[in-house]
C-alpha atoms as a PDB file:
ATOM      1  CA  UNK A   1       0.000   0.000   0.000  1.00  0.00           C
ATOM      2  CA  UNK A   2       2.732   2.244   0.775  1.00  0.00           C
ATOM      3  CA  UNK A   3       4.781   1.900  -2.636  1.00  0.00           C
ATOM      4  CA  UNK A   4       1.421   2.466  -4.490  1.00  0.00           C
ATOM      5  CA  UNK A   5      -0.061   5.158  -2.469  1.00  0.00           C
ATOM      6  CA  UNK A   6      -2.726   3.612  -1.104  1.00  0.00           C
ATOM      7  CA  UNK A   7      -4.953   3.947   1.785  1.00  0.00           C
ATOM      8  CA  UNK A   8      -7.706   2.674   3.767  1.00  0.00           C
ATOM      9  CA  UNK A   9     -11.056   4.459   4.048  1.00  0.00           C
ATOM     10  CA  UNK A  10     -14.346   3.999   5.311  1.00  0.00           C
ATOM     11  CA  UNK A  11     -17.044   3.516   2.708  1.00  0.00           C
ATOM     12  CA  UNK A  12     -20.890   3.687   3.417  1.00  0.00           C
ATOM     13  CA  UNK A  13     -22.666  -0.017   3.286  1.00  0.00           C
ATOM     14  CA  UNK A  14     -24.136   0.670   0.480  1.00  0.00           C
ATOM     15  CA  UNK A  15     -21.147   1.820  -1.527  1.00  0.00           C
ATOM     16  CA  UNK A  16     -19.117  -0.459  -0.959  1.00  0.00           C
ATOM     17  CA  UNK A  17     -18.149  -2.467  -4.027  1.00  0.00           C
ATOM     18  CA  UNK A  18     -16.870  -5.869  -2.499  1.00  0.00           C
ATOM     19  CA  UNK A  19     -20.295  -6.274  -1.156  1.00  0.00           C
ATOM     20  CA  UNK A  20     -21.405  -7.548  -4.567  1.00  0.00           C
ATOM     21  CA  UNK A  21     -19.467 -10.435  -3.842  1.00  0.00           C
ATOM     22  CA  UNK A  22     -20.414 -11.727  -0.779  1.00  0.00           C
ATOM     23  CA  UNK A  23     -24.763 -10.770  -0.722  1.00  0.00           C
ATOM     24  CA  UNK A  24     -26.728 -11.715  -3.006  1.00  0.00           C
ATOM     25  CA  UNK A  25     -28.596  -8.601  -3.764  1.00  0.00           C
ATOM     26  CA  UNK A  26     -29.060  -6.719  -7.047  1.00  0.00           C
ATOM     27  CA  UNK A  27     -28.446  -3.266  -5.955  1.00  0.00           C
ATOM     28  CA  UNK A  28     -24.463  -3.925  -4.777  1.00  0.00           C
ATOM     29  CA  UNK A  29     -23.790  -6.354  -7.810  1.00  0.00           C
ATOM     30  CA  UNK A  30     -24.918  -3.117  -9.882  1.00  0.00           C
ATOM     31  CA  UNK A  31     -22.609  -0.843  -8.586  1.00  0.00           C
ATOM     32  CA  UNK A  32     -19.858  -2.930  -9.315  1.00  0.00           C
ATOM     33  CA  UNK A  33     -20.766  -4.054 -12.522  1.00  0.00           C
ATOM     34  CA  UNK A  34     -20.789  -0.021 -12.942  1.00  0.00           C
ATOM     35  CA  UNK A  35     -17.804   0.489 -11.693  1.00  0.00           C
ATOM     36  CA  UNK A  36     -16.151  -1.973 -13.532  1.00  0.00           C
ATOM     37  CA  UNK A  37     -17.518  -1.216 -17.094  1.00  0.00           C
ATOM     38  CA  UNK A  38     -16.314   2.418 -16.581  1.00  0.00           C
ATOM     39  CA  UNK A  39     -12.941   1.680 -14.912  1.00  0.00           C
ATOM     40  CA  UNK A  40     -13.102   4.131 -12.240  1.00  0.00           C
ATOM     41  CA  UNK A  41     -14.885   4.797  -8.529  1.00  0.00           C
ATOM     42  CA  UNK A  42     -14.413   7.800  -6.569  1.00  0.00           C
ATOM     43  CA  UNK A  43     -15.289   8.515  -2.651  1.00  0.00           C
ATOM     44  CA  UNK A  44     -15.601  11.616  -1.639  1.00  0.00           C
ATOM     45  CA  UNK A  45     -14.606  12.757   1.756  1.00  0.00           C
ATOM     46  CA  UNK A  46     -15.663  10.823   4.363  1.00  0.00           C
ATOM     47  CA  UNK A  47     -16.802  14.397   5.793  1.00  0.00           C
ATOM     48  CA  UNK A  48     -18.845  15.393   3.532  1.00  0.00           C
ATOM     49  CA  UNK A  49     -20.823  11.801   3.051  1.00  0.00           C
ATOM     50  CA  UNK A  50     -21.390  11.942   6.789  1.00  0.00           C
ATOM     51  CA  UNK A  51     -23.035  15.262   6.745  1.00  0.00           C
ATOM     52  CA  UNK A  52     -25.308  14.153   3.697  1.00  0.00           C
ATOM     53  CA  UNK A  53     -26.071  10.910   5.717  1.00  0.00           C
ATOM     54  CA  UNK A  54     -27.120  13.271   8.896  1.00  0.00           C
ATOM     55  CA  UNK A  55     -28.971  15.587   6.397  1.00  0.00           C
ATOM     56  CA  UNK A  56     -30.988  12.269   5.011  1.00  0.00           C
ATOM     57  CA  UNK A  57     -31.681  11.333   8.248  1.00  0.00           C
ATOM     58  CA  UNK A  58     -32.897  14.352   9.959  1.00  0.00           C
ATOM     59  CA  UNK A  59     -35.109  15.209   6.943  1.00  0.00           C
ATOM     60  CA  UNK A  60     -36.900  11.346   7.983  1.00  0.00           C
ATOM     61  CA  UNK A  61     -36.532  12.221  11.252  1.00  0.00           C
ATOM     62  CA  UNK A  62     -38.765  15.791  10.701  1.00  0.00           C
ATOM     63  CA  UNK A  63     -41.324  13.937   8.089  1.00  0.00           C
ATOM     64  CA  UNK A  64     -42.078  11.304  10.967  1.00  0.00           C
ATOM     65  CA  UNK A  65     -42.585  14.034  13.559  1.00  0.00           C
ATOM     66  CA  UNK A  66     -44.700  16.031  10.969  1.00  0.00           C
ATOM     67  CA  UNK A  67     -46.601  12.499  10.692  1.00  0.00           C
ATOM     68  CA  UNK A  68     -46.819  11.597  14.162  1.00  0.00           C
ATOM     69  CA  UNK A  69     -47.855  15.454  15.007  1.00  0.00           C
ATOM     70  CA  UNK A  70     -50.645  14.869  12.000  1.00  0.00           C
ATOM     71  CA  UNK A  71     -52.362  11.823  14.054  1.00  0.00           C
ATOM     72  CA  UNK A  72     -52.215  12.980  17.201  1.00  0.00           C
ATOM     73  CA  UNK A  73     -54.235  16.056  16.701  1.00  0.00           C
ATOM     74  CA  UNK A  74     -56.390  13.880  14.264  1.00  0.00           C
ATOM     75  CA  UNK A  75     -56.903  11.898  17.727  1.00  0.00           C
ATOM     76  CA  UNK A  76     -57.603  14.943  19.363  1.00  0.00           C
ATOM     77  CA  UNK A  77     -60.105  16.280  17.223  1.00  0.00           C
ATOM     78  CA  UNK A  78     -61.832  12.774  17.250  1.00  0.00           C
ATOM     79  CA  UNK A  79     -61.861  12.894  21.307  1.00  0.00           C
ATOM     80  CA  UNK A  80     -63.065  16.151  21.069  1.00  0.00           C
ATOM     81  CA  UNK A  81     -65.826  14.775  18.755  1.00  0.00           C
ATOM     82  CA  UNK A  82     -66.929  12.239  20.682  1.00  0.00           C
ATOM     83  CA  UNK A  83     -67.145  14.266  24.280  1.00  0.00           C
ATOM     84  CA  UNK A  84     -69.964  16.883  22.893  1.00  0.00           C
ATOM     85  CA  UNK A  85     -73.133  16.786  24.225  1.00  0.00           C
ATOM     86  CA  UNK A  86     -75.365  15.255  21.619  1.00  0.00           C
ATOM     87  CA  UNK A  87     -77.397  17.710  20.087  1.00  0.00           C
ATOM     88  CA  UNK A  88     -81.233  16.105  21.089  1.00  0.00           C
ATOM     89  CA  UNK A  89     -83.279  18.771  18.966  1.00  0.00           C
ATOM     90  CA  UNK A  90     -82.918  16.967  16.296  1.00  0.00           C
ATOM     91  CA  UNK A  91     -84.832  14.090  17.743  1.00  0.00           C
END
């Protein structure tokens, strides 16, 4: 590694080409298929990926919240419903 420059980095799970060869799962035997037919693969920084992966995962993190906020004042509405007096004038 040292005479050819090379170095180890971390790699995402689902980047990482040598997974192809040990799952059996389309999506990995893709990407290397890819990255073999066009002869090259670049990582980016391993700073930058991790602040996409916290970006990706805050943005779920917000949509569930929005979600869970949704049903709970669906709930709400549907207790409020259900605890009004009836309205008997229309018996």
């Amino acid at each position: 590694m040292i005479r050819t420059g090379l170095s180890v980095r971390w790699c995402p799970t689902q980047l990482q080409l040598a997974d192809a060869l040990t799952k059996d799962q389309q999506d990995q035997a893709d990407l290397l298929r890819a990255a073999l037919q066009i002869g090259e693969y670049q990582l980016n920084p391993e700073a930058s990926i991790l602040e996409i992966k916290k970006g990706r995962r805050n943005e779920r993190l917000s949509r569930r919240n929005k979600h869970e906020q949704r049903e709970l004042e669906n709930r709400l509405l549907k207790l409020q419903r259900e605890d009004r007096p009836q309205d008997l004038s229309s018996l």
